[in-house]
Structures are given as structure tokens and as C-alpha cells.
N, C-alpha and C. Protein backbone atom coordinates (compact mmCIF):
# COMPACT_ATOMS: atom_id res chain seq x y z
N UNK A 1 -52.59 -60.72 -14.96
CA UNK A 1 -52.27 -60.19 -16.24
C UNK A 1 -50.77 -60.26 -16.42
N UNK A 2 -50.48 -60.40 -17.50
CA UNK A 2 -49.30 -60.84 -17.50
C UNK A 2 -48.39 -59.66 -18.80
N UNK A 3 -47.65 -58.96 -18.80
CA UNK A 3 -47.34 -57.97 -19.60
C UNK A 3 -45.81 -58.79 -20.30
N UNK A 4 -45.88 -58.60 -21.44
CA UNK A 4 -44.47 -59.18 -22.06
C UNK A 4 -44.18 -57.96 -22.81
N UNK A 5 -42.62 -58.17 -23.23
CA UNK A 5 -42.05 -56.64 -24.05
C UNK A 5 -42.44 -57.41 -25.06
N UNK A 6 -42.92 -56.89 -26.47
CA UNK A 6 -42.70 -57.03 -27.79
C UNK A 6 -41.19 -56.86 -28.06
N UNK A 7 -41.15 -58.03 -29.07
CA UNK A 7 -39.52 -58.08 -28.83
C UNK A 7 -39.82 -57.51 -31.03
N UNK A 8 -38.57 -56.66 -30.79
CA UNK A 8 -38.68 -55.97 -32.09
C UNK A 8 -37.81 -56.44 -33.24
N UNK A 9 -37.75 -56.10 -34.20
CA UNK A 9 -36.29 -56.69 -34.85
C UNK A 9 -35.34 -55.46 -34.94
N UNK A 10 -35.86 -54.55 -34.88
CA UNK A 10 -34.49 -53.94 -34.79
C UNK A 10 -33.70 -53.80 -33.13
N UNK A 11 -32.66 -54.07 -33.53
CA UNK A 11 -31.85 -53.89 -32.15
C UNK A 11 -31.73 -52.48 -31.52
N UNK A 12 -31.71 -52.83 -29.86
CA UNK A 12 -31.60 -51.83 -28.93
C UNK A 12 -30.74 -51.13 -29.00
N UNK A 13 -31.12 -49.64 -28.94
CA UNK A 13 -29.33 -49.05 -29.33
C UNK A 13 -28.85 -49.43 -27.65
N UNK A 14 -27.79 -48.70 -27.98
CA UNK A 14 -26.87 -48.79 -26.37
C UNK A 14 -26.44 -47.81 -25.72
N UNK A 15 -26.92 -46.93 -24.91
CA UNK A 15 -26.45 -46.03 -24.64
C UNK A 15 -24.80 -45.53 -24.23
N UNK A 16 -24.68 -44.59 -25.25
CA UNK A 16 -23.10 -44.04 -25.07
C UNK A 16 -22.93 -42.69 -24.29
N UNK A 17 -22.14 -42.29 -23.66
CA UNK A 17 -21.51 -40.92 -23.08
C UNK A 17 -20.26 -40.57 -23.30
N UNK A 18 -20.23 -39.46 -24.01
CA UNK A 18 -19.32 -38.53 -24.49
C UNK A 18 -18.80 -38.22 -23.19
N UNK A 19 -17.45 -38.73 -23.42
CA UNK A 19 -16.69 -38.56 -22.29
C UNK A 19 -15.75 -36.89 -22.21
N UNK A 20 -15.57 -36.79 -23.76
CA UNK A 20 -15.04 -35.52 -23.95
C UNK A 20 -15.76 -34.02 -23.16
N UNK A 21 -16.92 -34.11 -23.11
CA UNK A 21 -17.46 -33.13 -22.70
C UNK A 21 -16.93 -33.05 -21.42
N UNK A 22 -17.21 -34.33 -20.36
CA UNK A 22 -17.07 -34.38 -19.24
C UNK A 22 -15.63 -34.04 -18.60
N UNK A 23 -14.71 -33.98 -19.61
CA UNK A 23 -13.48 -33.78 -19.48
C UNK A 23 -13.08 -32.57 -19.69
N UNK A 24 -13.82 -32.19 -20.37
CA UNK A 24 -13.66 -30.49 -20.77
C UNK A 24 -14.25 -30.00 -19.52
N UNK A 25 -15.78 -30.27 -18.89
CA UNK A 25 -15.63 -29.69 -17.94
C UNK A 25 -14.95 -29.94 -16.26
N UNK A 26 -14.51 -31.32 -16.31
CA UNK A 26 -13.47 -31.00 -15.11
C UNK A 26 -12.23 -30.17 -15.05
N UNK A 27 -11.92 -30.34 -16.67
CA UNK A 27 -10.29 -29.06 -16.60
C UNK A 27 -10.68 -27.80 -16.36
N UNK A 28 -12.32 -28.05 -16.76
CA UNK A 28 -12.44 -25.92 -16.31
C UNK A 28 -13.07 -26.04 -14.53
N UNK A 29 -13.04 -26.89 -14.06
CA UNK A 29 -13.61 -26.61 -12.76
C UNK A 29 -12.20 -26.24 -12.35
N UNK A 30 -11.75 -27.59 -12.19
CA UNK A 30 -9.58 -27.51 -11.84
C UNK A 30 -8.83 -26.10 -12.10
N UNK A 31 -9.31 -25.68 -13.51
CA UNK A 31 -8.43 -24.41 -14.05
C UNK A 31 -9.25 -23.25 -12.96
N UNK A 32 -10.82 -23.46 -12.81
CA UNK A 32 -11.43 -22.31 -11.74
C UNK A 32 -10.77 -22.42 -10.34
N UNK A 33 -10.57 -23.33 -9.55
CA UNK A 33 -10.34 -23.48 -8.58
C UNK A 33 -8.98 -23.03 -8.40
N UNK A 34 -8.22 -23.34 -9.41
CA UNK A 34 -6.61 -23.13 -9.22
C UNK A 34 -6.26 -21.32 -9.06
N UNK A 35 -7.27 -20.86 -10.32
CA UNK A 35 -7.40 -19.70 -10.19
C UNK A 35 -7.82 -18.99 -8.97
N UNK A 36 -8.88 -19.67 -8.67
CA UNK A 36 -9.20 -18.38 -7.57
C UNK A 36 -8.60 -18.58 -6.28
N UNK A 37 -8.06 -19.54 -6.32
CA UNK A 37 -6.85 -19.79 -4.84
C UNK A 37 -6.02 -18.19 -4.50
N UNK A 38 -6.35 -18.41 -3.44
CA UNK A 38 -5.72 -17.32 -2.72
C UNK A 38 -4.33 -17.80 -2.41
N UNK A 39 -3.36 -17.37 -2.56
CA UNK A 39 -1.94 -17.89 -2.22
C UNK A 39 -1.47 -16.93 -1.49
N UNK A 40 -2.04 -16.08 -0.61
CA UNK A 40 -1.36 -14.90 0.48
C UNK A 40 -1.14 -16.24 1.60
N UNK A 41 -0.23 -15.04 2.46
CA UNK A 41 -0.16 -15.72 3.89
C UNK A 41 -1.57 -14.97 4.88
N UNK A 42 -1.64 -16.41 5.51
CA UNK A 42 -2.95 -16.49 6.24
C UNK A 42 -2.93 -14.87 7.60
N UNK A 43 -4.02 -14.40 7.75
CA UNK A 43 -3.67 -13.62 8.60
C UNK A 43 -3.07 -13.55 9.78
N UNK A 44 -3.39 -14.56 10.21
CA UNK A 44 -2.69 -14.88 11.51
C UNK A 44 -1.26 -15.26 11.37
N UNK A 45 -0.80 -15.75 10.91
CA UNK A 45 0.69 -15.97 10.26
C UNK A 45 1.56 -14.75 10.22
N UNK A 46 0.68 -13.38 10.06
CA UNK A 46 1.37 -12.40 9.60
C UNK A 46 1.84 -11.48 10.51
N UNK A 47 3.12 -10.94 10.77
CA UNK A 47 3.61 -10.07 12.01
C UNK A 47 3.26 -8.97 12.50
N UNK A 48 2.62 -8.67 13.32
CA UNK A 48 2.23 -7.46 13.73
C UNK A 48 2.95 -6.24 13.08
N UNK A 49 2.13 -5.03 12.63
CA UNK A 49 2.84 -3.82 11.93
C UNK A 49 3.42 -2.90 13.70
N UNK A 50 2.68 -3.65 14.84
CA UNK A 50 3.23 -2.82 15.92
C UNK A 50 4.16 -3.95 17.09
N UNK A 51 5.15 -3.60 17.26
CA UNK A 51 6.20 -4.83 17.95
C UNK A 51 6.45 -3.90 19.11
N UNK A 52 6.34 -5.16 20.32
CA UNK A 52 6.53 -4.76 21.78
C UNK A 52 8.06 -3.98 22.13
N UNK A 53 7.87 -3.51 22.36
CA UNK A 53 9.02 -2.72 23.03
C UNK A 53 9.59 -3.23 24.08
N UNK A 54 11.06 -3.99 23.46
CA UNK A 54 11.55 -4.88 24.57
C UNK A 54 12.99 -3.68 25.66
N UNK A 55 13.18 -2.97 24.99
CA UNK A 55 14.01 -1.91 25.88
C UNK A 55 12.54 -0.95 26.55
N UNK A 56 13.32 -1.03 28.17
CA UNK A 56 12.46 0.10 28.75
C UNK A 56 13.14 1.46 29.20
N UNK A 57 13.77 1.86 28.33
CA UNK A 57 14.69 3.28 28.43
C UNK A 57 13.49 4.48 27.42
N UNK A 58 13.88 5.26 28.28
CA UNK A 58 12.48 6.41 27.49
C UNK A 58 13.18 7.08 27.05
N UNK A 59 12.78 7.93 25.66
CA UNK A 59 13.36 8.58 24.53
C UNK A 59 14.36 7.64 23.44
N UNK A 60 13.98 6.28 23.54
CA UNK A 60 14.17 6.08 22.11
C UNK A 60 14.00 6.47 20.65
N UNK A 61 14.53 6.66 19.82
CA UNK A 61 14.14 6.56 18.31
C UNK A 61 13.23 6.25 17.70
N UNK A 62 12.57 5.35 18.17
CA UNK A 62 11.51 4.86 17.92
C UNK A 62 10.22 5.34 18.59
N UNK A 63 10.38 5.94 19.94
CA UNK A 63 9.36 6.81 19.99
C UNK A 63 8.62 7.87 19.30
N UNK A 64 9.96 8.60 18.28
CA UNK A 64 9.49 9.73 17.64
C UNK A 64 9.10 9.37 16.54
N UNK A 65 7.75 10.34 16.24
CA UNK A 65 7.09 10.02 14.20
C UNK A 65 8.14 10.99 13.61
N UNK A 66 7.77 10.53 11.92
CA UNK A 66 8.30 11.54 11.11
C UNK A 66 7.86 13.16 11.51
N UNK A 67 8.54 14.24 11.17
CA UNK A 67 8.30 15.43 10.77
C UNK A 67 7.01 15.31 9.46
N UNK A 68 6.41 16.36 9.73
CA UNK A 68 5.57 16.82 8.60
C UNK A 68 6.02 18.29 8.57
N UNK A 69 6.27 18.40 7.16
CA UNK A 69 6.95 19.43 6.68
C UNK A 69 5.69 20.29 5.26
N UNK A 70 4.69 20.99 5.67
CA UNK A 70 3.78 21.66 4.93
C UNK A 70 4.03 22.41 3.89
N UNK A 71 4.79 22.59 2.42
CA UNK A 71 5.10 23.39 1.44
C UNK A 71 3.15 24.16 0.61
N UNK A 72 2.63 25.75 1.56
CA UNK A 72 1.30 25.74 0.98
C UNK A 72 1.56 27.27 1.49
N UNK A 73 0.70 28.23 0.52
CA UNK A 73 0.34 29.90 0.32
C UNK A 73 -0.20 29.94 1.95
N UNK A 74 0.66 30.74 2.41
CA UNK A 74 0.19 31.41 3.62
C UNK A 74 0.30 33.12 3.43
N UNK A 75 -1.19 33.22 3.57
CA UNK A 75 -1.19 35.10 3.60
C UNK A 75 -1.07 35.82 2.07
N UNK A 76 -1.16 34.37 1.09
CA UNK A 76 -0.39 34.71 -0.16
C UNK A 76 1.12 34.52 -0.99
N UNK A 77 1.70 34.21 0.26
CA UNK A 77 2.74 34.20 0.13
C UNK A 77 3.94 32.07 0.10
N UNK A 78 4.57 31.92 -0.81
CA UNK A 78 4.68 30.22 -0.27
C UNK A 78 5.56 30.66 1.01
N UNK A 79 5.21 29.22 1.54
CA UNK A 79 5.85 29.03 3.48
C UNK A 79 5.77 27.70 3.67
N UNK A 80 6.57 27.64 4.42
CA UNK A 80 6.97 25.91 5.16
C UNK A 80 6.78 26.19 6.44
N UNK A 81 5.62 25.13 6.26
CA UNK A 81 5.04 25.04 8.05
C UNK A 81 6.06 23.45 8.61
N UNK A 82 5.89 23.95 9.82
CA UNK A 82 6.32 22.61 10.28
C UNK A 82 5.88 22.67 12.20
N UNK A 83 4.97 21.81 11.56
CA UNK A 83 4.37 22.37 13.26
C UNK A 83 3.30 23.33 13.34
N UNK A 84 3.38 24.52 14.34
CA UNK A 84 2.68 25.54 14.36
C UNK A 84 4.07 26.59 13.89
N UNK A 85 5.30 26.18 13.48
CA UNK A 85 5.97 27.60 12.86
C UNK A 85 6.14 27.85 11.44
N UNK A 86 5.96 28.84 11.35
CA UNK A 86 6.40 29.27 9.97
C UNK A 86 7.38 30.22 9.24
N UNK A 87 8.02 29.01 8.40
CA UNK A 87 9.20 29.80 8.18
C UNK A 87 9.21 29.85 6.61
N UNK A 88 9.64 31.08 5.85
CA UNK A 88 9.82 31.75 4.79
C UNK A 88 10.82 31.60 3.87
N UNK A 89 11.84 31.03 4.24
CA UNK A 89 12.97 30.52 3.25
C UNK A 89 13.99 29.63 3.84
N UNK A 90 14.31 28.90 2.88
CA UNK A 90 15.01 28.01 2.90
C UNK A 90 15.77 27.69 3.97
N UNK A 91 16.81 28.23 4.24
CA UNK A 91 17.78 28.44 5.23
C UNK A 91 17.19 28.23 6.64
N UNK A 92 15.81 29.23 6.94
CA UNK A 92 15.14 28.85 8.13
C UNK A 92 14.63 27.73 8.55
N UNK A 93 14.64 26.83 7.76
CA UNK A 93 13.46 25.74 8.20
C UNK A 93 14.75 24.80 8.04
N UNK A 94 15.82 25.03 6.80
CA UNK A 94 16.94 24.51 7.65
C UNK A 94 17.62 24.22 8.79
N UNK A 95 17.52 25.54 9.44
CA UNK A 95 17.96 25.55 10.80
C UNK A 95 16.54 24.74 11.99
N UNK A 96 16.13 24.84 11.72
CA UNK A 96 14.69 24.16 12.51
C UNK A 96 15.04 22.80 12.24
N UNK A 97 15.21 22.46 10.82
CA UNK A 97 14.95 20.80 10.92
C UNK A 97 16.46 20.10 11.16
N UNK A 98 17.28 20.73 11.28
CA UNK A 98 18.65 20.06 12.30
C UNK A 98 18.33 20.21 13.56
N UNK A 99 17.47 20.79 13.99
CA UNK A 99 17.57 20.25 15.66
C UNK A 99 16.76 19.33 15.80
N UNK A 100 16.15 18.53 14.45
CA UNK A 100 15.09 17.63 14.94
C UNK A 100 15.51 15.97 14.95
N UNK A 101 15.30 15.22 15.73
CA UNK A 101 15.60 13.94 15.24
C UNK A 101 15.97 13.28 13.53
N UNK A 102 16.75 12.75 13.78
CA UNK A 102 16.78 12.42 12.10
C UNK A 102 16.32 11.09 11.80
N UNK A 103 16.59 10.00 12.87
CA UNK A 103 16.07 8.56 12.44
C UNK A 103 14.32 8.12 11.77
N UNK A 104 13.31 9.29 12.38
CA UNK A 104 12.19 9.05 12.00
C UNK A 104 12.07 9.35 10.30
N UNK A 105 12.46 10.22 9.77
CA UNK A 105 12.31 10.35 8.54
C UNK A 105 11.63 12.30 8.13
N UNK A 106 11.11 12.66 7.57
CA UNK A 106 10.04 13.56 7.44
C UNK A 106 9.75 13.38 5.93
N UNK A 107 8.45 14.03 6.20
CA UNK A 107 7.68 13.96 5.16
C UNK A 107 7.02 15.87 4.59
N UNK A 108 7.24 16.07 3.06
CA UNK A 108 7.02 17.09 2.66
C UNK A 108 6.08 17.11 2.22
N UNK A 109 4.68 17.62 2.62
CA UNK A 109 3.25 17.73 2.05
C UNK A 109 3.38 18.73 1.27
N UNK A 110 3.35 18.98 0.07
CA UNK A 110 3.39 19.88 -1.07
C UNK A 110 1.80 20.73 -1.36
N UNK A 111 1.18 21.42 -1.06
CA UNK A 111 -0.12 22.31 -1.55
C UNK A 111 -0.37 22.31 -3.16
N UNK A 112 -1.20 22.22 -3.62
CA UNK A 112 -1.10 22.37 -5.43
C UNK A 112 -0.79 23.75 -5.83
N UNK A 113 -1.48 24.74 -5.41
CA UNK A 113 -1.06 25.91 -5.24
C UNK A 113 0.46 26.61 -5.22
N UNK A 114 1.77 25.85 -4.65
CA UNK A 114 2.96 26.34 -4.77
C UNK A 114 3.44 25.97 -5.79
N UNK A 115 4.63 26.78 -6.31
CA UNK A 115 5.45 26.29 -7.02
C UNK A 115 6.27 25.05 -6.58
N UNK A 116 6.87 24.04 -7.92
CA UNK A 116 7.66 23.56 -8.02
C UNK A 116 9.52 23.96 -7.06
N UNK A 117 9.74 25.06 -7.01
CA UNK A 117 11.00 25.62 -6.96
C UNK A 117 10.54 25.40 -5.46
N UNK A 118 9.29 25.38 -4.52
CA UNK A 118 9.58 25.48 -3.48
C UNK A 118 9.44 24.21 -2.88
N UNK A 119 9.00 23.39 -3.45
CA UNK A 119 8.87 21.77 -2.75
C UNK A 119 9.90 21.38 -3.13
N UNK A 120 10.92 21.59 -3.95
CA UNK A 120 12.38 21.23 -4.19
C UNK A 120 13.12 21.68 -3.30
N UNK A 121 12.62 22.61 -3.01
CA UNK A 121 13.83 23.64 -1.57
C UNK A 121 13.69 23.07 -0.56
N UNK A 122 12.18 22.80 0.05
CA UNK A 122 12.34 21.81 1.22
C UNK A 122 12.62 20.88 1.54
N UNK A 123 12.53 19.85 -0.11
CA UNK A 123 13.46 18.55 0.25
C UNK A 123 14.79 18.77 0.15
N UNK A 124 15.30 19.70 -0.09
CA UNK A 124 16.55 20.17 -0.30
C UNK A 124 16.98 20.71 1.04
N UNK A 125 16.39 21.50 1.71
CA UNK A 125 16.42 21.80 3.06
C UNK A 125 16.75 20.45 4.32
N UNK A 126 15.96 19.47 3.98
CA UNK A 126 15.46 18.09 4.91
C UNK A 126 16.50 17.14 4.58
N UNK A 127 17.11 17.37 3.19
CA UNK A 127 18.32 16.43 2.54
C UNK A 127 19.48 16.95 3.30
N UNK A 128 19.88 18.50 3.11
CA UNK A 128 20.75 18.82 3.93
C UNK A 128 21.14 18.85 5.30
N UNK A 129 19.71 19.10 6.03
CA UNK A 129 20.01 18.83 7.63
C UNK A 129 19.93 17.50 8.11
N UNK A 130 20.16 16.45 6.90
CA UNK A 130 20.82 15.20 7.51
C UNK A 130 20.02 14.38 7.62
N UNK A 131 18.34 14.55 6.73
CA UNK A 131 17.42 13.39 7.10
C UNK A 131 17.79 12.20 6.06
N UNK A 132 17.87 10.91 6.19
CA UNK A 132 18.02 9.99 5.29
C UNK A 132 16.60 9.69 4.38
N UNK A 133 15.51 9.79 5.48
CA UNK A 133 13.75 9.16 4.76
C UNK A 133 13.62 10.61 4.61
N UNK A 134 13.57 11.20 3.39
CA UNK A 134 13.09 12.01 2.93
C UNK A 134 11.39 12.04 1.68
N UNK A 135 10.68 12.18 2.17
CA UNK A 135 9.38 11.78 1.49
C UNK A 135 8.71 12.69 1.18
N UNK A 136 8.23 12.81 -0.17
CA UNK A 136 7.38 13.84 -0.88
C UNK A 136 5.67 13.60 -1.12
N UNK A 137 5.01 14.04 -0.38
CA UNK A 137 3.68 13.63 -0.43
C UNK A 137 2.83 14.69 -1.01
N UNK A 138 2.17 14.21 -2.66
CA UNK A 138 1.68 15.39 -2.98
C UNK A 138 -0.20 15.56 -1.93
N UNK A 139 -0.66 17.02 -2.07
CA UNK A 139 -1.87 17.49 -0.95
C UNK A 139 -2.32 16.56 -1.90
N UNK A 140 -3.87 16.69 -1.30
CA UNK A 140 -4.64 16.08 -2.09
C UNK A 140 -6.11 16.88 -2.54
């Protein structure tokens, strides 16, 4: 058997492709990809937050953390803890935080509960006995 095409008179169209489309969607693949690139440095690349200790002399600077300095109602009353002591005004916790290292920094945890006038006093206290990193951390 023998099959022939009928040959027609009208002519074959020709198939065309819209190239525009195809172009529209490679700029949005390109524009996705570009986007979601991560441009950090790789983890491993990145320096340890803890570095070996190349001096072996004990009582470095770097051994000691900041002070935490507690501004919160004790008994009712506001108080600056620091540690297990507690001291009641200004002046005292002055004298406490000059005998303490100064290179680490301290930090003033504020209670919601106190006044304003007294988390000012203790950074005022921590400013005066010579700390440079003075840091205000409100409680939470």
C-alpha cells in the first residue's frame, strides 16, 4: 500500500517562535539568580570570634569579662547590684567599681521598674571610675 500526502493548494504555513517571550524569560531567570546570590563571606573564610592566646602570662586583660552592673527594686527600694553586693547610692558602687578592672568594659542592666534618674547614676558612676565600654542594656 502505498500512502501519498494530498498535496493542497494552499501553502504550508511555517512555523515561527516568538523569540521575545523567550527573552523575557531568560532576563528573569538571570535577574532571579543574581538576586538570590548570597554575597557573604563563606564560613570557613571567616575568623574565629575566639583567638588563641599567644602570651602565656596569667592575669591578662583579656582574661577578665565585663562587669554586670544590675540597676532593679530591692526590698522596695532602687539598688545597684553588682555581683552578690548591694549598694544604695551612687558614690558606693563608685567606690566598688574603681577597684575593678577597666579594660573589659561593664555593662548596666536597667529593671523596668526603676527610675530613669537611677540608670543615669550608674552610668554616671561606671563613666567616672574610669570605664571607657560603658553599656546600657535595657531588662527584658
Amino acid at each position: 500500500m502505498r500512502i501519498q500526502r494530498k498535496k493542497s493548494s494552499r501553502r504550508e504555513k511555517e512555523i515561527t517562535l516568538n523569540l521575545a517571550s523567550m527573552i523575557d524569560v531568560t532576563f528573569l531567570l538571570l535577574l532571579y539568580f543574581m538576586v538570590t546570590t548570597v554575597l557573604a563571606q563563606p564560613e570557613d573564610r571567616l575568623s574565629p570570634g575566639l583567638q588563641t592566646q599567644r602570651d602565656s602570662f596569667v592575669g591578662s586583660n583579656s582574661d577578665f569579662e565585663p562587669q554586670i552592673v544590675e540597676v532593679k527594686l530591692v526590698d522596695g527600694a532602687p539598688a545597684f547590684v553588682l555581683g552578690a553586693r548591694i549598694f544604695r547610692n551612687k558614690q558606693h558602687l563608685l567606690e566598688a567599681l574603681k577597684a575593678l578592672p577597666k579594660a573589659p568594659g561593664v555593662f548596666i542592666n536597667v529593671f523596668d521598674d526603676v527610675d530613669v534618674a537611677h540608670a543615669t547614676a550608674a552610668m554616671q558612676a561606671a563613666h567616672d571610675a574610669g570605664f571607657k565600654k560603658v553599656t546600657y542594656v535595657p531588662a527584658k
